[in-house]
Each structure stands twice: as C-alpha cells, then as structure tokens.
PDB file of N, CA and C in Angstrom:
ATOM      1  N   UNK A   1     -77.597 -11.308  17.116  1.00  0.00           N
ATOM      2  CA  UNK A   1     -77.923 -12.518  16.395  1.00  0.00           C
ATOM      3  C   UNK A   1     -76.757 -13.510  16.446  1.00  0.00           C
ATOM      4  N   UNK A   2     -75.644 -12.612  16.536  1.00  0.00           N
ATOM      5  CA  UNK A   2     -74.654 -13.829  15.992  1.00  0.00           C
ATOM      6  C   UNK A   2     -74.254 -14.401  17.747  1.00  0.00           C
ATOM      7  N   UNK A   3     -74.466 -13.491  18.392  1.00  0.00           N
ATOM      8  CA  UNK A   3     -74.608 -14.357  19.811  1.00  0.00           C
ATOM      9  C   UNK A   3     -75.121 -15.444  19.906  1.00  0.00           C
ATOM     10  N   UNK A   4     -76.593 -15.272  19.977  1.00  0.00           N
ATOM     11  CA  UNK A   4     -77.779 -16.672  20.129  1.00  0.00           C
ATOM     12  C   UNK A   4     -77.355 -17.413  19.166  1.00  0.00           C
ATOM     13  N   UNK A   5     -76.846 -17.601  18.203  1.00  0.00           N
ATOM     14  CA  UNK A   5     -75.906 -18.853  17.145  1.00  0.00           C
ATOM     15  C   UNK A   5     -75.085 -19.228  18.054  1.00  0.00           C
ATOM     16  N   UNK A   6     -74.030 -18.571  18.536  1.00  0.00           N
ATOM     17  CA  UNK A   6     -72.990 -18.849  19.283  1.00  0.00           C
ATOM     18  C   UNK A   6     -73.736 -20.034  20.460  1.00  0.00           C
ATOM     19  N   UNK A   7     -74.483 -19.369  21.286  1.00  0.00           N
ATOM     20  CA  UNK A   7     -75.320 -20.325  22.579  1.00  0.00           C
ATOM     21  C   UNK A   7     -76.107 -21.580  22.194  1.00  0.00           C
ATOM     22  N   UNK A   8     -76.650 -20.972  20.621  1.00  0.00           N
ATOM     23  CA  UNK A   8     -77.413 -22.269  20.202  1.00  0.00           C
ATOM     24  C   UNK A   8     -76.148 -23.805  19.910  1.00  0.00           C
ATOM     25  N   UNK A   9     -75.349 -22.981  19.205  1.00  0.00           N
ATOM     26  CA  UNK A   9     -74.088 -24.198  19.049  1.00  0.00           C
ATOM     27  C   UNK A   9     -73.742 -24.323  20.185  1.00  0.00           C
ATOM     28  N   UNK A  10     -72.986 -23.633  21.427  1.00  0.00           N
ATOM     29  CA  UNK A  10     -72.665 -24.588  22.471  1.00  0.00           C
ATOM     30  C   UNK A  10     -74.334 -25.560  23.390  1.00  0.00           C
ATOM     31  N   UNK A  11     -74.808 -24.868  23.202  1.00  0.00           N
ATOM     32  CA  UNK A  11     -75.931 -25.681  23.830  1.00  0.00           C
ATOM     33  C   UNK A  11     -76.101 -27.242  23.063  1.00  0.00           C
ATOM     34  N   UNK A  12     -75.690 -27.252  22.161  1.00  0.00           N
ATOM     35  CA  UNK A  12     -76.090 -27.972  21.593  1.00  0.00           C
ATOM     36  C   UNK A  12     -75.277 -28.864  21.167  1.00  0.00           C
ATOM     37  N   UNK A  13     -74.260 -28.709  21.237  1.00  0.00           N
ATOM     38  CA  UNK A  13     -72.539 -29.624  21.784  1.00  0.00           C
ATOM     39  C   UNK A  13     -72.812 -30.065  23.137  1.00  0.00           C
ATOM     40  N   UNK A  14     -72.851 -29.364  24.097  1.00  0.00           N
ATOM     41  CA  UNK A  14     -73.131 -29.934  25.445  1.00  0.00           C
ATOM     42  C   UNK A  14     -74.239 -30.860  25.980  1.00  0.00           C
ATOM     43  N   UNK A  15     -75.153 -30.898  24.628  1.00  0.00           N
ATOM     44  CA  UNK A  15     -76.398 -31.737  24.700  1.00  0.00           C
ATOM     45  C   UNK A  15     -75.770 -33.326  23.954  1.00  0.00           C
ATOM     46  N   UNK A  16     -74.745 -33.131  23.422  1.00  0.00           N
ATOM     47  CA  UNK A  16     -74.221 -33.523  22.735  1.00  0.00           C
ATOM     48  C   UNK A  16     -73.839 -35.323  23.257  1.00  0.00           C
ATOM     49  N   UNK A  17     -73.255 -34.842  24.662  1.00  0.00           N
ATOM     50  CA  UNK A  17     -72.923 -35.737  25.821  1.00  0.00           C
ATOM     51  C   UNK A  17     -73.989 -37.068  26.208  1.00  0.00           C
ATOM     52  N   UNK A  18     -75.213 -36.238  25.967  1.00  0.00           N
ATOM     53  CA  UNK A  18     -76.398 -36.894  26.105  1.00  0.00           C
ATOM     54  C   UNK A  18     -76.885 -37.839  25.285  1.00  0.00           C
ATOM     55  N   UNK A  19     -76.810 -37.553  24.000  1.00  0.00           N
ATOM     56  CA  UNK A  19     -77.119 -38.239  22.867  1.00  0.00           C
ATOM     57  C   UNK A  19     -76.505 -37.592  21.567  1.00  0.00           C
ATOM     58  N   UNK A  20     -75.060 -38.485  20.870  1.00  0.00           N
ATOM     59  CA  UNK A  20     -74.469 -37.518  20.016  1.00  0.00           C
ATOM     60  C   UNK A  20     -75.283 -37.172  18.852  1.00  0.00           C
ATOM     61  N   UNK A  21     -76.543 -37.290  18.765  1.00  0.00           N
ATOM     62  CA  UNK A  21     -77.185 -37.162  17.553  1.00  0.00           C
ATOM     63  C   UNK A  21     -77.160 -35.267  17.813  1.00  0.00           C
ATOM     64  N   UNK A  22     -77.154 -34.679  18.682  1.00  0.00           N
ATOM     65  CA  UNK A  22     -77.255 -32.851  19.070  1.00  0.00           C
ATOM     66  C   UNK A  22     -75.799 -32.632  18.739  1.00  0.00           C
ATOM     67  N   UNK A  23     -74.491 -33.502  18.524  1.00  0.00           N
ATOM     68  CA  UNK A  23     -73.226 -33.149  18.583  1.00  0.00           C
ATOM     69  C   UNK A  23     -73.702 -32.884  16.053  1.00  0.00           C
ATOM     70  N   UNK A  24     -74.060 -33.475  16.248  1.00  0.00           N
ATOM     71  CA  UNK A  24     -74.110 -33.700  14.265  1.00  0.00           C
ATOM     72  C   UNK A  24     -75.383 -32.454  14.273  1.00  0.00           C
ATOM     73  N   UNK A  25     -76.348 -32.585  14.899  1.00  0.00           N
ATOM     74  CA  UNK A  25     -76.914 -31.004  14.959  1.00  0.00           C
ATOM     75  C   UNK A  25     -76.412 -29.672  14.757  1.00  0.00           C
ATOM     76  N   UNK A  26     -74.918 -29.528  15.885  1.00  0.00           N
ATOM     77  CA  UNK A  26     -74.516 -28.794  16.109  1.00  0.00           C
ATOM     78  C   UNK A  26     -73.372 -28.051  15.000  1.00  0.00           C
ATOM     79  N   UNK A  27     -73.121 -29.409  14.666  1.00  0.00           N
ATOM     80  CA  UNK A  27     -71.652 -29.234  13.490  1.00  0.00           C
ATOM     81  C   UNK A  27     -72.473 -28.980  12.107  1.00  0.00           C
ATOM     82  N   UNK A  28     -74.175 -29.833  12.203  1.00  0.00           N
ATOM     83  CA  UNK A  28     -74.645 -28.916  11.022  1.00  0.00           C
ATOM     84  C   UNK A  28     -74.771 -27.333  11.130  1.00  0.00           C
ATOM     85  N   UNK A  29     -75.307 -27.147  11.902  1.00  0.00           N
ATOM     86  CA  UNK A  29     -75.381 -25.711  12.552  1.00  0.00           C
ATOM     87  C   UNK A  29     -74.311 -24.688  12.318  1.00  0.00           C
ATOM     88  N   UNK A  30     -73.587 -25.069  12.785  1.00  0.00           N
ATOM     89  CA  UNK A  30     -71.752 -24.723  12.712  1.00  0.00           C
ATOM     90  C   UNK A  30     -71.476 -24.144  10.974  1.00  0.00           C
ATOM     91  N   UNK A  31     -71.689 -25.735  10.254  1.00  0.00           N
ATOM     92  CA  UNK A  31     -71.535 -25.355   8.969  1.00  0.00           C
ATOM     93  C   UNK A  31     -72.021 -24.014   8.610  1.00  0.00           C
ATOM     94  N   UNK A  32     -73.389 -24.237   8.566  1.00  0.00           N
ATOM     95  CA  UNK A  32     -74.543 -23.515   8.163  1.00  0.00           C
ATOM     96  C   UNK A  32     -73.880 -22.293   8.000  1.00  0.00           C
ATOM     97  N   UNK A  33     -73.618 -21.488   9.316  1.00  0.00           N
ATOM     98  CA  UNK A  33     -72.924 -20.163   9.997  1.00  0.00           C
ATOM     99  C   UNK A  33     -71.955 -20.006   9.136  1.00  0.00           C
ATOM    100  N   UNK A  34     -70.620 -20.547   9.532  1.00  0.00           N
ATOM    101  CA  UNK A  34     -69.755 -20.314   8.442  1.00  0.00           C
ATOM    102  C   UNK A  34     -69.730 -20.342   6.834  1.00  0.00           C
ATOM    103  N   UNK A  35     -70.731 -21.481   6.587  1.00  0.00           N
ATOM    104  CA  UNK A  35     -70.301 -21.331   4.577  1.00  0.00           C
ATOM    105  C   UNK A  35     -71.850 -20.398   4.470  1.00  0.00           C
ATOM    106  N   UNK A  36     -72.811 -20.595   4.493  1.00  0.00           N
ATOM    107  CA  UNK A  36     -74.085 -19.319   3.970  1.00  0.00           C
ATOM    108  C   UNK A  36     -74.708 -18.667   5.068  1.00  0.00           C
ATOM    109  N   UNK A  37     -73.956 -18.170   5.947  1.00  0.00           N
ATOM    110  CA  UNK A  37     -74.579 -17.066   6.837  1.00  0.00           C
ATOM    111  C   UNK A  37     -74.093 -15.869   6.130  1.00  0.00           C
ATOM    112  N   UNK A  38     -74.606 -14.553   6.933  1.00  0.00           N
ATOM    113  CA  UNK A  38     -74.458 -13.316   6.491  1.00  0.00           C
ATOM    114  C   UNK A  38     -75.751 -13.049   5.371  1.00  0.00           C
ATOM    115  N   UNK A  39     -75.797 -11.598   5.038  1.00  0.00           N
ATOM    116  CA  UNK A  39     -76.792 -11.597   4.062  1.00  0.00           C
ATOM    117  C   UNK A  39     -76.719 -12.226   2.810  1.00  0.00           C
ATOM    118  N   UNK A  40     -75.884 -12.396   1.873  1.00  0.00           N
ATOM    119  CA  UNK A  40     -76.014 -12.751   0.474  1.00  0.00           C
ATOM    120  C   UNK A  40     -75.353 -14.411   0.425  1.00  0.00           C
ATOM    121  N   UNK A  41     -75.127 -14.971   1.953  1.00  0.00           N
ATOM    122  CA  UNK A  41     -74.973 -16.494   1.306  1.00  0.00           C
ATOM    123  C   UNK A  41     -73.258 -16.876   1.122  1.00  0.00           C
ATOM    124  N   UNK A  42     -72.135 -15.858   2.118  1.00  0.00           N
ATOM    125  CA  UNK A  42     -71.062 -16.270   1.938  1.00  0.00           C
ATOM    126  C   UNK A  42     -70.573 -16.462   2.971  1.00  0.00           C
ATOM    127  N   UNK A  43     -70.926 -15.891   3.934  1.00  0.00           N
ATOM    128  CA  UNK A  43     -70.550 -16.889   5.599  1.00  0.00           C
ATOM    129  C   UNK A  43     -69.349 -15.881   5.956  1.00  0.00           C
ATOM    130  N   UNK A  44     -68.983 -16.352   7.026  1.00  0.00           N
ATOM    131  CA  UNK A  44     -67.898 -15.310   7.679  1.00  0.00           C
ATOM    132  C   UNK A  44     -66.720 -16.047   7.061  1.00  0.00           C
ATOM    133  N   UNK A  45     -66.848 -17.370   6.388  1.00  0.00           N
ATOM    134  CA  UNK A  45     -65.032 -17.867   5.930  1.00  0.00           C
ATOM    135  C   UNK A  45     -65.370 -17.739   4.609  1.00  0.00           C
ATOM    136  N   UNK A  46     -64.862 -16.950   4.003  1.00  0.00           N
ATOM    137  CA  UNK A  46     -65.271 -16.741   2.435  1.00  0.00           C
ATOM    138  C   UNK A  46     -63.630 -17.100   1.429  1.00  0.00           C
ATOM    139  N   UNK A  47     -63.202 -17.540   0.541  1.00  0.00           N
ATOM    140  CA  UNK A  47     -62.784 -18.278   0.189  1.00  0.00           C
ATOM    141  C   UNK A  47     -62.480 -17.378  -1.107  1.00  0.00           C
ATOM    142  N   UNK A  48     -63.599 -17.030  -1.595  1.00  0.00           N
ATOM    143  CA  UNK A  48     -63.406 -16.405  -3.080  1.00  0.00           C
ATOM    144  C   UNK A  48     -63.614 -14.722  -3.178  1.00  0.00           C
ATOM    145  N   UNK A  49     -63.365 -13.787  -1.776  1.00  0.00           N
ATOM    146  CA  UNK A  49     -63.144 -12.690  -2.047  1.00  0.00           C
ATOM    147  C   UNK A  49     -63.603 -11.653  -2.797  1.00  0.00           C
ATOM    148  N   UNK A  50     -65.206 -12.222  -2.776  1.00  0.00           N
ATOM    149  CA  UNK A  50     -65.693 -11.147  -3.532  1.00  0.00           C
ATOM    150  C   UNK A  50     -66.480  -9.906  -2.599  1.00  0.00           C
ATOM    151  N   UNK A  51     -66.164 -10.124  -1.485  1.00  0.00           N
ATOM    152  CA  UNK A  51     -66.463  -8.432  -0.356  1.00  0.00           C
ATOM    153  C   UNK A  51     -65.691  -7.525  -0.921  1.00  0.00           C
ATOM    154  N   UNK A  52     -64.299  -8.283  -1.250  1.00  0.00           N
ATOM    155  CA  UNK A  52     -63.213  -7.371  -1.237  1.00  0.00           C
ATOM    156  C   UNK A  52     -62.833  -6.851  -2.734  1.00  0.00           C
ATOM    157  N   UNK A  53     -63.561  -7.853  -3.344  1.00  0.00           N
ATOM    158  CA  UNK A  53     -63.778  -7.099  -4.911  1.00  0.00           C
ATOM    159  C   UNK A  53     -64.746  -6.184  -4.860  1.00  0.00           C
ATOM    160  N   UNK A  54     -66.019  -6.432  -4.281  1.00  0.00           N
ATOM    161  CA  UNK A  54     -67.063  -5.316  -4.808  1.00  0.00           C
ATOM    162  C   UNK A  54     -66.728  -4.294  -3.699  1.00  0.00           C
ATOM    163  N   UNK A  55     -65.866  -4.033  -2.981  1.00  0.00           N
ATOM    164  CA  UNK A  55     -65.594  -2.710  -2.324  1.00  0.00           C
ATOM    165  C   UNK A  55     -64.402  -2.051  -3.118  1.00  0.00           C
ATOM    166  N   UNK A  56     -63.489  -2.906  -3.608  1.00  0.00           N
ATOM    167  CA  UNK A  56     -62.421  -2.245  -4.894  1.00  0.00           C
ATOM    168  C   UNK A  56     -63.545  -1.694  -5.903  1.00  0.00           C
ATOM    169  N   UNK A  57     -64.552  -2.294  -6.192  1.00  0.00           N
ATOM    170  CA  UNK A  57     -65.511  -1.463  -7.535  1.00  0.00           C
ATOM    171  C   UNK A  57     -65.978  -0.122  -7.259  1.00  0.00           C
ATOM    172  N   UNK A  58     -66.455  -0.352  -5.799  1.00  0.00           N
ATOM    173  CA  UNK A  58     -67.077   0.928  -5.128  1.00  0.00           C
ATOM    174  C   UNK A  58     -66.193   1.653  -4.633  1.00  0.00           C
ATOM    175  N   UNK A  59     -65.282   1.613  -4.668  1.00  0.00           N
ATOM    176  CA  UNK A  59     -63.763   2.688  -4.590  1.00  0.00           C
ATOM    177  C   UNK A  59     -63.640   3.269  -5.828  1.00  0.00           C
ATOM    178  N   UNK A  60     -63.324   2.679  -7.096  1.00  0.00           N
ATOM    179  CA  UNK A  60     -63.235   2.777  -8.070  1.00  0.00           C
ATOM    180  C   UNK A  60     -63.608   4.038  -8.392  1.00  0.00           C
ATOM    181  N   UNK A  61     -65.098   3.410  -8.245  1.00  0.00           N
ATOM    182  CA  UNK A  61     -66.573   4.424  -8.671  1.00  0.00           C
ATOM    183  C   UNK A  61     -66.471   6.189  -7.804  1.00  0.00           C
ATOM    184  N   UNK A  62     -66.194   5.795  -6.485  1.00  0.00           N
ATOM    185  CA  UNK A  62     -66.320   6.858  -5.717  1.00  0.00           C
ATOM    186  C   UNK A  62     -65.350   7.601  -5.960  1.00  0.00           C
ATOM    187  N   UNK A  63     -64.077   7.455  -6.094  1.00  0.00           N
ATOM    188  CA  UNK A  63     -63.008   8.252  -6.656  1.00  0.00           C
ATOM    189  C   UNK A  63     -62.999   8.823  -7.939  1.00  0.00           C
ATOM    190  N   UNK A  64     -63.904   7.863  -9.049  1.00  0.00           N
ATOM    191  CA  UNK A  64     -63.880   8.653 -10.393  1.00  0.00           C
ATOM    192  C   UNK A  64     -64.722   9.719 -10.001  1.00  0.00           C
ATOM    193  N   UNK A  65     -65.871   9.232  -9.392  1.00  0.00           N
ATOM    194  CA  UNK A  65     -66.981  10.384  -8.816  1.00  0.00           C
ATOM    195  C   UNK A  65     -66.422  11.795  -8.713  1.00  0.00           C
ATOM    196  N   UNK A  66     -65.454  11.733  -7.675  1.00  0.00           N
ATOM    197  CA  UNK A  66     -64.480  12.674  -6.874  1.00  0.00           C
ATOM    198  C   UNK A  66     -63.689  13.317  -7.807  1.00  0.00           C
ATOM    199  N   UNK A  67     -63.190  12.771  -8.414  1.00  0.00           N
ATOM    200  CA  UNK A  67     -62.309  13.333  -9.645  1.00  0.00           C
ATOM    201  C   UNK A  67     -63.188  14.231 -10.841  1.00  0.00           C
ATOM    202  N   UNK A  68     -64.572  13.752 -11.211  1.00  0.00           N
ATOM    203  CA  UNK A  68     -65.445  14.444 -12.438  1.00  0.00           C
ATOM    204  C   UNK A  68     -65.487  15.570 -11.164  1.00  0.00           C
ATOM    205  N   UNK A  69     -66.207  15.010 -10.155  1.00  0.00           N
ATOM    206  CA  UNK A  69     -66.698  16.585  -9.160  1.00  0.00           C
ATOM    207  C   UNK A  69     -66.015  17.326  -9.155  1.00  0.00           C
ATOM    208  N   UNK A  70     -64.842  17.363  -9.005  1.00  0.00           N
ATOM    209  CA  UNK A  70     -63.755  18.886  -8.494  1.00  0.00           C
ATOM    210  C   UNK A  70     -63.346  18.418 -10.020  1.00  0.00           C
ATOM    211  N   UNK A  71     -63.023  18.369 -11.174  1.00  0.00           N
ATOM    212  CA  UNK A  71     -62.648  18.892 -12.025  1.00  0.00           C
ATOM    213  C   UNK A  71     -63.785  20.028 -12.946  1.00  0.00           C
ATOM    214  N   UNK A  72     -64.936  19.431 -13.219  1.00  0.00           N
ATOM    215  CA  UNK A  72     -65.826  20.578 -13.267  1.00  0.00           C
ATOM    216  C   UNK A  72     -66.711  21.471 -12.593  1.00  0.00           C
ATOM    217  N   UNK A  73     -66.278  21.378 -11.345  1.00  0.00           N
ATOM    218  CA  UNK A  73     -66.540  22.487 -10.164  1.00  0.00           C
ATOM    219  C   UNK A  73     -65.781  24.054 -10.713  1.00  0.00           C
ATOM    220  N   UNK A  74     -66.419  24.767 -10.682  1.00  0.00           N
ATOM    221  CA  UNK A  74     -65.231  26.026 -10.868  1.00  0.00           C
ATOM    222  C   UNK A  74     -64.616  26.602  -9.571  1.00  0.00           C
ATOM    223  N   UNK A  75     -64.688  26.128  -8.324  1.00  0.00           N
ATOM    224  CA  UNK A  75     -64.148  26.288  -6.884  1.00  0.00           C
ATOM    225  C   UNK A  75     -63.074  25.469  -7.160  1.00  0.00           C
ATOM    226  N   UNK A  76     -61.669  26.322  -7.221  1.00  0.00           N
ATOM    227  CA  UNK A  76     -60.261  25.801  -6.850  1.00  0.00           C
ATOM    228  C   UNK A  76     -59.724  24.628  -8.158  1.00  0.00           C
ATOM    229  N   UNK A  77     -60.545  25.185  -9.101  1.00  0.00           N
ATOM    230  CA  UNK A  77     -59.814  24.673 -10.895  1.00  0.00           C
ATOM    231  C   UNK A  77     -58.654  23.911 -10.817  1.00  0.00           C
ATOM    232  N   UNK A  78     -57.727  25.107 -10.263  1.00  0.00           N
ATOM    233  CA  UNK A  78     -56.130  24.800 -10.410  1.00  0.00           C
ATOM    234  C   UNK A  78     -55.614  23.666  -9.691  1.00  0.00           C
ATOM    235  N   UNK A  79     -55.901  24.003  -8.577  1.00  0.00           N
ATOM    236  CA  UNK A  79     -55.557  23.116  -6.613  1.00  0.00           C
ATOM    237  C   UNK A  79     -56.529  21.807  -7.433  1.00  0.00           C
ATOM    238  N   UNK A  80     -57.508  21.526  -8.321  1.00  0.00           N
ATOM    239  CA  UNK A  80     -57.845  20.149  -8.562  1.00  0.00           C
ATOM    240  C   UNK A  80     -56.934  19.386  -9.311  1.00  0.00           C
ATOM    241  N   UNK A  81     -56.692  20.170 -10.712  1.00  0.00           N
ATOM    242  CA  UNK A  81     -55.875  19.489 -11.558  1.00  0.00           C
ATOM    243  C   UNK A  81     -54.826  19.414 -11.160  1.00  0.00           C
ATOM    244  N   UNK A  82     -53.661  19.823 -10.248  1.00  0.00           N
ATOM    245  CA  UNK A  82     -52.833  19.918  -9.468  1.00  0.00           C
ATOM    246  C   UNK A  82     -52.618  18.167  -8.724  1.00  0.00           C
ATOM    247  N   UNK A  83     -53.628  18.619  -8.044  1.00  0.00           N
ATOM    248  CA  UNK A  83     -53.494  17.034  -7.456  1.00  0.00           C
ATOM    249  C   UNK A  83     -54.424  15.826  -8.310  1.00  0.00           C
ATOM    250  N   UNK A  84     -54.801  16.294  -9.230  1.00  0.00           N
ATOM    251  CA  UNK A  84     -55.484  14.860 -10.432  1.00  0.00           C
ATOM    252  C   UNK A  84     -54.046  14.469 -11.156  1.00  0.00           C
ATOM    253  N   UNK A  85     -52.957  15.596 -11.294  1.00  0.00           N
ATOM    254  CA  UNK A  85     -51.826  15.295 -12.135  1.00  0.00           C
ATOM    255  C   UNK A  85     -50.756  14.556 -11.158  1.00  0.00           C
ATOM    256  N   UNK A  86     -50.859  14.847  -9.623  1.00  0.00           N
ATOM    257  CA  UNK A  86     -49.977  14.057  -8.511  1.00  0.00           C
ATOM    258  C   UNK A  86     -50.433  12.572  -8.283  1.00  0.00           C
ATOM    259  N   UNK A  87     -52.096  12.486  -8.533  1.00  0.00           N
ATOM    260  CA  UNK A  87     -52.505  11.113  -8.240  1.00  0.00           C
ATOM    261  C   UNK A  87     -51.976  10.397  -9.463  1.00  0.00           C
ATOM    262  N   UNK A  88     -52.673  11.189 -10.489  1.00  0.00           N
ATOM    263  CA  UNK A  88     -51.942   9.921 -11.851  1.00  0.00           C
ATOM    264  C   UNK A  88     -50.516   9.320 -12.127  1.00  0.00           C
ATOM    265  N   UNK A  89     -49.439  10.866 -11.367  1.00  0.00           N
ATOM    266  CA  UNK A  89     -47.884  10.401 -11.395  1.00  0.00           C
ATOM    267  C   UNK A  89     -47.771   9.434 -10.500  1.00  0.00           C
ATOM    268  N   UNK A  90     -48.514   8.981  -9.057  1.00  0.00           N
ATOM    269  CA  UNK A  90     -48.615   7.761  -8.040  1.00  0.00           C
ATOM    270  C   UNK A  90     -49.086   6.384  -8.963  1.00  0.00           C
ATOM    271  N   UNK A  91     -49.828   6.746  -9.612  1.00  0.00           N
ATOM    272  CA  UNK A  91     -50.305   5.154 -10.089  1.00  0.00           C
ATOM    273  C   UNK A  91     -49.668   4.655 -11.382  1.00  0.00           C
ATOM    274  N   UNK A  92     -48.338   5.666 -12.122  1.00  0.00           N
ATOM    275  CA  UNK A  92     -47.539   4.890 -12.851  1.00  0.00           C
ATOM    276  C   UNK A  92     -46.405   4.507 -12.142  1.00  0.00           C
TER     277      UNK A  92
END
C-alpha cells in the first residue's frame, strides 16, 4: 500500500509539469500520508508520541503480568522472588 502512495505522489508531481494544479494534488496527497495515514489517524510523522506511550502501558501490563505469574506459580518460588527482589533493587 504504502508503495502505490509513493507512485501515486510521484506520478502526480510529474504530471505536475503539465498543469501545476496535479503539483497541489500531490502535496495534498503528501499531507494526507504523513499527518492521518496509518490506522488510527497519526501518520508516519507523529509529533505527540503516543505509539510510544501506549507500548510503555503494554510493557507495564505485561511485566506486572509476569511478575503475579511466577510469584504464585509454585515452580521455582525462590529463583522468582530472587529476581523480583534484583528487579526492584534496579529501579531504585
């Protein structure tokens, strides 16, 4: 998909030559792609970083996950709390 965008914008710059009304086509086009392409409407130049927040949430989540799992697992009790007490001494 993101090819045929790519061809549709140069095609359409190079038509451009012809009559610049395809050059303002193209740069709408252009826009378009960059500020609300992708699925939810943030484009490949995103500005306000919220990919990179909602994958810090889903880290978050998956590690507390990880942490309830092997602490009330009864496979390797010790070897969990062991390293639940090494991670917590890392994050002060």
């Amino acid at each position: 998909m993101f090819v045929l965008l790519v061809i549709l914008i140069v095609a359409l710059f190079g038509l451009g030559f012809l009559h610049p009304l395809w050059w303002v086509a193209a740069a709408v086009l252009l826009f378009g792609a960059t500020r609300y392409g992708r699925d939810r409407g943030g484009g490949w130049i995103r500005g306000d970083g919220s990919d990179l927040e909602g994958y810090r949430a889903y880290q978050e989540r998956r590690d507390r996950q990880d942490r309830w799992d092997r602490r009330y697992s009864r496979r390797n009790r010790a070897r969990w709390r062991r390293e639940d007490r090494q991670d917590h001494d890392r994050r002060e």
